[in-house]
PDB file of N, CA and C in Angstrom:
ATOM      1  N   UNK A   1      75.204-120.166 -75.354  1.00  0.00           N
ATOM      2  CA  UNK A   1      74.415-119.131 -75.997  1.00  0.00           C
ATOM      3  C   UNK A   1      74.920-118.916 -77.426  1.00  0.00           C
ATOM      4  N   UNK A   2      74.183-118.619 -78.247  1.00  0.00           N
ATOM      5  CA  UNK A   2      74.463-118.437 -79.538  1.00  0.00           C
ATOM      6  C   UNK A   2      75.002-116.680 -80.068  1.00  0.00           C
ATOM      7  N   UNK A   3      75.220-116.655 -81.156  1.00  0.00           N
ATOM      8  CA  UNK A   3      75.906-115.469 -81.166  1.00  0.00           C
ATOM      9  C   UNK A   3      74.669-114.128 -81.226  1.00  0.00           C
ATOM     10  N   UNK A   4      73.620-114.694 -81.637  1.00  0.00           N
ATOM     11  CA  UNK A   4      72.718-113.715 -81.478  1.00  0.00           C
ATOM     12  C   UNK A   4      71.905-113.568 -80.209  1.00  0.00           C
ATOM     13  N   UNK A   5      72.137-114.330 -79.239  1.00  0.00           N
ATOM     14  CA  UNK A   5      71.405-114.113 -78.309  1.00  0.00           C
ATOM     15  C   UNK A   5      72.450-113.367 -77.537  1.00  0.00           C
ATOM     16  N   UNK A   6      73.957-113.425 -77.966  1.00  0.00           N
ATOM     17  CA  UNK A   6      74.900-112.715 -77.120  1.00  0.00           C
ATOM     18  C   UNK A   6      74.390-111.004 -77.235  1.00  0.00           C
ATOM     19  N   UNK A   7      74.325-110.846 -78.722  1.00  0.00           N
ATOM     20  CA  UNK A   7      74.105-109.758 -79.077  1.00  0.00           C
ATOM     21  C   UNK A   7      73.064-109.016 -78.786  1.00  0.00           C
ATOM     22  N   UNK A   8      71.581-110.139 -78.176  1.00  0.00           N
ATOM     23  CA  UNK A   8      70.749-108.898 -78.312  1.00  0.00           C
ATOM     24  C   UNK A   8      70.873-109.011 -76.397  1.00  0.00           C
ATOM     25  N   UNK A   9      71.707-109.901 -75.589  1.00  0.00           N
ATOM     26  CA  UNK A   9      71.766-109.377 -74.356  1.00  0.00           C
ATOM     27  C   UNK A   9      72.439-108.230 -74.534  1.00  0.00           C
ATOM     28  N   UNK A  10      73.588-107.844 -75.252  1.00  0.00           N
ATOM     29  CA  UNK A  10      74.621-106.633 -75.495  1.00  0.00           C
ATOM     30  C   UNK A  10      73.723-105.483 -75.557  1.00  0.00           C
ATOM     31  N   UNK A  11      72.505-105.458 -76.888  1.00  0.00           N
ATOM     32  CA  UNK A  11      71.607-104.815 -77.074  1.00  0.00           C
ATOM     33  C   UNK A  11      70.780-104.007 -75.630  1.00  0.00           C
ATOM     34  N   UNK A  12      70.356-105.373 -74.709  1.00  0.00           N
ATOM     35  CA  UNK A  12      69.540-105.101 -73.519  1.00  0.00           C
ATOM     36  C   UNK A  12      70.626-104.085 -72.543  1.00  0.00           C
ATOM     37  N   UNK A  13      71.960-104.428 -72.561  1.00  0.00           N
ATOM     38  CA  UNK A  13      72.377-103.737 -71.780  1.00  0.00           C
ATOM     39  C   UNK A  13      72.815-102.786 -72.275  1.00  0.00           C
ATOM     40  N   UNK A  14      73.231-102.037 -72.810  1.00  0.00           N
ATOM     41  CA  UNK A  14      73.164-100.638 -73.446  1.00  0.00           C
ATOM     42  C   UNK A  14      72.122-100.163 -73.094  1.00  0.00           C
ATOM     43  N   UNK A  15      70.789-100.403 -73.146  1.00  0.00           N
ATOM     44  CA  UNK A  15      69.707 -99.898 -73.136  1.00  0.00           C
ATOM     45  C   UNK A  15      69.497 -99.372 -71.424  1.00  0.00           C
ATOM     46  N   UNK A  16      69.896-100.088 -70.592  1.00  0.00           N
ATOM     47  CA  UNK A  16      70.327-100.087 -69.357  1.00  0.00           C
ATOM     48  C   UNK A  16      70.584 -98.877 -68.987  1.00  0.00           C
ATOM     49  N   UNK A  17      71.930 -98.234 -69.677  1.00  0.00           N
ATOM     50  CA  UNK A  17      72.322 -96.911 -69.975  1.00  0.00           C
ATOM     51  C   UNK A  17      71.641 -96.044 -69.761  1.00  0.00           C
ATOM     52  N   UNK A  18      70.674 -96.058 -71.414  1.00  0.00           N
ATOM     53  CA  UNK A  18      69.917 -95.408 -71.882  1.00  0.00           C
ATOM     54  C   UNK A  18      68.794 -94.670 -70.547  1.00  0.00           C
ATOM     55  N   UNK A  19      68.584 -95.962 -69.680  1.00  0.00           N
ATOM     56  CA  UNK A  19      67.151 -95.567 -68.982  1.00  0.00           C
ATOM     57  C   UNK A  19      68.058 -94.748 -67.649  1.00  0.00           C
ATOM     58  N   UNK A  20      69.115 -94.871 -67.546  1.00  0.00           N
ATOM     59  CA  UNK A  20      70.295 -94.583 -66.473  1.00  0.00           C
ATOM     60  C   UNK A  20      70.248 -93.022 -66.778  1.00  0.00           C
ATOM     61  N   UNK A  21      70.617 -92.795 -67.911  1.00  0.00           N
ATOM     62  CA  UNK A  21      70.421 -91.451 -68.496  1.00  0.00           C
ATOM     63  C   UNK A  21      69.898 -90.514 -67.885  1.00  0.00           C
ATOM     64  N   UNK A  22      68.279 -90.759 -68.644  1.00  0.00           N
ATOM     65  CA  UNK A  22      66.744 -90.852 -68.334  1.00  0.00           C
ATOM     66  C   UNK A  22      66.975 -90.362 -66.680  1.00  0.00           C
ATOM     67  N   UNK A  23      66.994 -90.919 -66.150  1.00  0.00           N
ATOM     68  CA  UNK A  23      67.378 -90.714 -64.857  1.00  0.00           C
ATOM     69  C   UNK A  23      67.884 -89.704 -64.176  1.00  0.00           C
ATOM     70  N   UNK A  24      69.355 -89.558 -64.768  1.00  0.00           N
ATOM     71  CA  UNK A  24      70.661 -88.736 -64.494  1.00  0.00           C
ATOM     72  C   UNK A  24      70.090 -87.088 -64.717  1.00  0.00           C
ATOM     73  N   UNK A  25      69.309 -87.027 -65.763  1.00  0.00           N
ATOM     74  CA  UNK A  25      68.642 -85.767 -66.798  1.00  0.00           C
ATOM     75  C   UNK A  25      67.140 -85.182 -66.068  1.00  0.00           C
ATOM     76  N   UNK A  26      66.267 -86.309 -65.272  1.00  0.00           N
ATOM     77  CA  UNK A  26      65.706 -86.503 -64.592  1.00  0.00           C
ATOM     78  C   UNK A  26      65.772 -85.380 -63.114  1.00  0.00           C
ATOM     79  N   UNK A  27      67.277 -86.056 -62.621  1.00  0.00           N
ATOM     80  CA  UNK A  27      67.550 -85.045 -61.433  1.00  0.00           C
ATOM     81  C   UNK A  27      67.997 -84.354 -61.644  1.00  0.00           C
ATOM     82  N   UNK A  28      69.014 -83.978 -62.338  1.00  0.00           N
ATOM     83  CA  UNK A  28      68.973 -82.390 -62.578  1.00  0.00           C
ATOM     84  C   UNK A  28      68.142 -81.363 -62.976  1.00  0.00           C
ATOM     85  N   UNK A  29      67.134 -82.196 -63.133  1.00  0.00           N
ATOM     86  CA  UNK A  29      65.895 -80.977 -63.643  1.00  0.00           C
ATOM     87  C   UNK A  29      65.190 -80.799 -62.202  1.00  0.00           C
ATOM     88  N   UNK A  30      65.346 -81.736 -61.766  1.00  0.00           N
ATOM     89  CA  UNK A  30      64.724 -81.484 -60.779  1.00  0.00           C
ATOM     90  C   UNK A  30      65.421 -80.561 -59.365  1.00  0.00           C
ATOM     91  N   UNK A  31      67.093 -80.665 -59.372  1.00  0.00           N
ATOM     92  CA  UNK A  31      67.301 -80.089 -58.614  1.00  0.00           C
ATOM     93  C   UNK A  31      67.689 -78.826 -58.957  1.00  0.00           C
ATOM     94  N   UNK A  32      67.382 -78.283 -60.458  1.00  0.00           N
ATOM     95  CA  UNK A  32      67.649 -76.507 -60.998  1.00  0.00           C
ATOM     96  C   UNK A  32      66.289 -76.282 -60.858  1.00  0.00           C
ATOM     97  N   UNK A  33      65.155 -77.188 -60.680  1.00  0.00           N
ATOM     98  CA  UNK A  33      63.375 -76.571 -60.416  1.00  0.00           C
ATOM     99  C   UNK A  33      63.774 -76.214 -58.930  1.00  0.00           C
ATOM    100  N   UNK A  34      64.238 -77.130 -58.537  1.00  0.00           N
ATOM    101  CA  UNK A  34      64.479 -76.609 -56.160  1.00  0.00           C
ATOM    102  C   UNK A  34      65.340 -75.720 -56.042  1.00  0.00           C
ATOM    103  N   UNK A  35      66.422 -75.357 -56.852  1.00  0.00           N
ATOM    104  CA  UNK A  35      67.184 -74.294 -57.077  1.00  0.00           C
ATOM    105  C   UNK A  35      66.612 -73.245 -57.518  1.00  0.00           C
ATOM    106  N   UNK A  36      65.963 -73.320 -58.269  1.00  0.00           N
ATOM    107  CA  UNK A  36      65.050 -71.748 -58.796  1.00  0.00           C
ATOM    108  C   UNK A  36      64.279 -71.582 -57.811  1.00  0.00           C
ATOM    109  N   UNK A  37      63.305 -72.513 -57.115  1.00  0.00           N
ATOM    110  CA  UNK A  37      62.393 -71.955 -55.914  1.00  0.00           C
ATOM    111  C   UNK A  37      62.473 -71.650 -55.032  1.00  0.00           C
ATOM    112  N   UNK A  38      64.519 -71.664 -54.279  1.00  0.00           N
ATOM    113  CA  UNK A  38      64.577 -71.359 -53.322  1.00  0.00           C
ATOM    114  C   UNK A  38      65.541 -70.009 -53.565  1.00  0.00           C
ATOM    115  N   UNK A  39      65.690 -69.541 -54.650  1.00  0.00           N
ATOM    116  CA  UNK A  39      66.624 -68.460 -55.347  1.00  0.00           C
ATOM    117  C   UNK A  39      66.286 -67.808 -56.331  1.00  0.00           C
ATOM    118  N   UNK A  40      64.805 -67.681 -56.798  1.00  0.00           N
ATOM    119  CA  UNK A  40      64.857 -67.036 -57.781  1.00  0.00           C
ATOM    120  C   UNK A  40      65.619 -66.185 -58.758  1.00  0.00           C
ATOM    121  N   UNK A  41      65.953 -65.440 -57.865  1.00  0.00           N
ATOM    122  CA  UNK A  41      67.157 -64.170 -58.928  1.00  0.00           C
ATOM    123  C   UNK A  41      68.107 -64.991 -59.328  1.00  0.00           C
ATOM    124  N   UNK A  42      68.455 -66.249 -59.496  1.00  0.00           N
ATOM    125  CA  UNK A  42      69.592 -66.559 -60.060  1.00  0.00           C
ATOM    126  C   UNK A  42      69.451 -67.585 -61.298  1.00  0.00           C
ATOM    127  N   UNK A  43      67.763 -67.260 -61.699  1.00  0.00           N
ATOM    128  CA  UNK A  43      67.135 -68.291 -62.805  1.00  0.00           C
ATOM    129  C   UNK A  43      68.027 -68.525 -64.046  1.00  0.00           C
ATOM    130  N   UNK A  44      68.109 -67.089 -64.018  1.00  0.00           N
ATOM    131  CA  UNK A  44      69.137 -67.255 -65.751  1.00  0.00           C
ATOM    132  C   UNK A  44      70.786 -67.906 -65.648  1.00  0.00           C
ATOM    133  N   UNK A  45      71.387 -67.809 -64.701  1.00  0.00           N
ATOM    134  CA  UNK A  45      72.300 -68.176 -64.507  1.00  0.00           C
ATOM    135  C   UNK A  45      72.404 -70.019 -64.200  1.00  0.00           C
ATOM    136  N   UNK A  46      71.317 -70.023 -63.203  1.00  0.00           N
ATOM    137  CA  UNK A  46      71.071 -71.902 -63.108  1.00  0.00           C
ATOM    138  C   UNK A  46      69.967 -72.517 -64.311  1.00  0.00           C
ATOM    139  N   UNK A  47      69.526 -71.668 -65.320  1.00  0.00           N
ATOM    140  CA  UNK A  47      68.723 -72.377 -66.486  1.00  0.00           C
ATOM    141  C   UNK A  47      69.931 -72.581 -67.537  1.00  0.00           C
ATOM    142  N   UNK A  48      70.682 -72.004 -67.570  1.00  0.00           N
ATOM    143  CA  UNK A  48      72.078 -71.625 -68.413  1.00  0.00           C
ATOM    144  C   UNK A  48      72.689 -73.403 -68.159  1.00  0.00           C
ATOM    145  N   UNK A  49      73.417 -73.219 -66.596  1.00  0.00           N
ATOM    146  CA  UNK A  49      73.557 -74.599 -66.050  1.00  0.00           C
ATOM    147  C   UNK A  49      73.343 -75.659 -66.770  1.00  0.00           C
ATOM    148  N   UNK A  50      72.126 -75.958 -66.211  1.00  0.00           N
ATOM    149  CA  UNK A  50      71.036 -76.967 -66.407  1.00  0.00           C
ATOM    150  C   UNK A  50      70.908 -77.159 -67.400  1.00  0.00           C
ATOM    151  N   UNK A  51      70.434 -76.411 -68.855  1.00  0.00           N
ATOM    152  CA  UNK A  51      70.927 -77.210 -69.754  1.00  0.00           C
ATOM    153  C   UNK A  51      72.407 -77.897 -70.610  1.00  0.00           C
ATOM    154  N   UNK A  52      73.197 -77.127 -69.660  1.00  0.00           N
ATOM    155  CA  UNK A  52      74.149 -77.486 -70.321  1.00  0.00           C
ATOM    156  C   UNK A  52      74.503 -79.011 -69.288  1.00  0.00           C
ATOM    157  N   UNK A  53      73.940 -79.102 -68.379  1.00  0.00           N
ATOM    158  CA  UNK A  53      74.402 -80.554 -68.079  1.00  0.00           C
ATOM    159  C   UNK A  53      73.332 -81.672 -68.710  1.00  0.00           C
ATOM    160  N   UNK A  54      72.180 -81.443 -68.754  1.00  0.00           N
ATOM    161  CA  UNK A  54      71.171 -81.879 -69.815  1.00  0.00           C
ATOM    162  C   UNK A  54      71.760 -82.666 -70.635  1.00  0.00           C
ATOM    163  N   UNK A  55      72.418 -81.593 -71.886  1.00  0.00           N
ATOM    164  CA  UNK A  55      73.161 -81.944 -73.014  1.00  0.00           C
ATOM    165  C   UNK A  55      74.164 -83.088 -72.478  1.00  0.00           C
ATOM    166  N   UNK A  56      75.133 -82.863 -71.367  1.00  0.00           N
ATOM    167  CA  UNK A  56      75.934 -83.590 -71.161  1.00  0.00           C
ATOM    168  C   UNK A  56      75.407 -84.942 -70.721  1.00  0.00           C
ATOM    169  N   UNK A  57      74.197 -85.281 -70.130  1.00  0.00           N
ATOM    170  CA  UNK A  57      74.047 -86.940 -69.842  1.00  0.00           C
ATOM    171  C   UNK A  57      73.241 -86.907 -71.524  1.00  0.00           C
ATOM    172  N   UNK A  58      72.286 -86.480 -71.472  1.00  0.00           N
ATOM    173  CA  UNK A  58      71.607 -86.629 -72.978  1.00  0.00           C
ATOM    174  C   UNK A  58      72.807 -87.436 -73.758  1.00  0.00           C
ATOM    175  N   UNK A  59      74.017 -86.615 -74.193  1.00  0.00           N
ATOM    176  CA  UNK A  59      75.204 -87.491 -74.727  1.00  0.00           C
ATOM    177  C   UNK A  59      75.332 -88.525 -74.267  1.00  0.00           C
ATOM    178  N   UNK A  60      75.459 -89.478 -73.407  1.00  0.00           N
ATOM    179  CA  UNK A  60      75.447 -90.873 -72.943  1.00  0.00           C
ATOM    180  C   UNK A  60      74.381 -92.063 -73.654  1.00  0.00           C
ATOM    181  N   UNK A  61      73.356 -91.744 -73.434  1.00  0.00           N
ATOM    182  CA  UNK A  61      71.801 -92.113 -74.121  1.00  0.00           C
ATOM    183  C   UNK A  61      72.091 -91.964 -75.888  1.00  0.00           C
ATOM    184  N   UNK A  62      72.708 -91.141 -76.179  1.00  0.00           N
ATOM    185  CA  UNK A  62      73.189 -90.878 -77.409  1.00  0.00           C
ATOM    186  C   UNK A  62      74.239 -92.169 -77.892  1.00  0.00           C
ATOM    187  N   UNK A  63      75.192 -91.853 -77.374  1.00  0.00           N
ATOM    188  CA  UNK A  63      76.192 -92.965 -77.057  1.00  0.00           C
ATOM    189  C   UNK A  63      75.685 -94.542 -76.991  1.00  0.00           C
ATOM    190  N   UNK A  64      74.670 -94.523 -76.087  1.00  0.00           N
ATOM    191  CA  UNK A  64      74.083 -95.486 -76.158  1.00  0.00           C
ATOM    192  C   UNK A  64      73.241 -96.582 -77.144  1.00  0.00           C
ATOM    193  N   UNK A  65      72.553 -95.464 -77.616  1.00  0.00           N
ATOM    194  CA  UNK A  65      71.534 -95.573 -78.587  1.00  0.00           C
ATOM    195  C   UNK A  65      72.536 -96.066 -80.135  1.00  0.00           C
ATOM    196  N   UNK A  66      73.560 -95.447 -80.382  1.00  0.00           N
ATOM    197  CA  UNK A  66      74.603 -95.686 -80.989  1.00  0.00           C
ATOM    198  C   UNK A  66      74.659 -96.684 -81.430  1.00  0.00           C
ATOM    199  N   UNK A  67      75.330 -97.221 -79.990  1.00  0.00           N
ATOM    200  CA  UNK A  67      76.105 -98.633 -80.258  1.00  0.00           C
ATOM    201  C   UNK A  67      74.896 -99.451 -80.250  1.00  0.00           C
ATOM    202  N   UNK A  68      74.074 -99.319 -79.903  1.00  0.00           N
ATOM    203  CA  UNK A  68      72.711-100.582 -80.037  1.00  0.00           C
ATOM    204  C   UNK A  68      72.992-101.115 -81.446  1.00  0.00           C
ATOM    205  N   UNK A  69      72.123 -99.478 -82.248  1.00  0.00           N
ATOM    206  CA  UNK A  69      72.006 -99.011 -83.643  1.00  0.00           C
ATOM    207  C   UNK A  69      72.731-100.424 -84.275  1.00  0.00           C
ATOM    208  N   UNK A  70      74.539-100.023 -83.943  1.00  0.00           N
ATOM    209  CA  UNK A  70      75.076-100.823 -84.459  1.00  0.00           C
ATOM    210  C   UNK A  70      75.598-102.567 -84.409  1.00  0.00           C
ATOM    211  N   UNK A  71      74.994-103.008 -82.801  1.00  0.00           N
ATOM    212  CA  UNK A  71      74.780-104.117 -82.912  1.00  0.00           C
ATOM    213  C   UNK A  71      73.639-104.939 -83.611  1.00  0.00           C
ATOM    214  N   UNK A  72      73.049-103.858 -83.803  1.00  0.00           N
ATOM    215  CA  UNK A  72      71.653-104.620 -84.390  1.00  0.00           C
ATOM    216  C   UNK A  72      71.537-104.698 -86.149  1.00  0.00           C
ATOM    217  N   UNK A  73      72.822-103.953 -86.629  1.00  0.00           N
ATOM    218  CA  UNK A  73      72.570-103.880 -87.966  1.00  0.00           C
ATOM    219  C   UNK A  73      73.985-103.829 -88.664  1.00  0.00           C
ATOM    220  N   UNK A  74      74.888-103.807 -88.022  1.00  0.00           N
ATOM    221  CA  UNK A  74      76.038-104.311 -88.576  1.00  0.00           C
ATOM    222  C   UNK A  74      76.897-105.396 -87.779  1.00  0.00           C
ATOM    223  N   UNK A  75      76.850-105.589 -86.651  1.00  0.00           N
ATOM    224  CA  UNK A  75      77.115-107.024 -85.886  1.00  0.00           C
ATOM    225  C   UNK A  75      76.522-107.780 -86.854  1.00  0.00           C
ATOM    226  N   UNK A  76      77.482-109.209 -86.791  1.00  0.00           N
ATOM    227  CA  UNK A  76      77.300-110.433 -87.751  1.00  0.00           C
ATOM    228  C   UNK A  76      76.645-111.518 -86.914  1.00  0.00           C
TER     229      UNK A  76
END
């Protein structure tokens, strides 16, 4: 394989991540929506939560997106 085809497999898998993320951000929304419907009174306290783990995979995808960025435009 040549050096650019190394790179844009590198590229593909990062992206991997990315959709992993997607995912990760995915269920937690979904399990603070089944958490609010089976608890209401405790919305503000599990919306509080929830985004703050949000933020935390969101950062990964971030991370991700990153290093692509930089294989694709400063990799030689």
């Amino acid at each position: 394989m040549t050096a650019d085809a190394m790179r844009f497999l590198a590229i593909g898998i990062t992206m991997l991540s990315v959709m992993a993320s997607a995912f990760g951000e995915g269920l937690v929304v979904a399990h603070a929506v089944d958490g609010i419907s089976r608890n209401p009174e405790i919305y503000g306290k599990l919306r509080t939560t929830m985004i703050l783990g949000c933020s935390l995979v969101e950062t990964t995808a971030i991370y991700a997106l990153l290093i692509s960025i930089l294989l694709i435009f400063v990799a030689k």
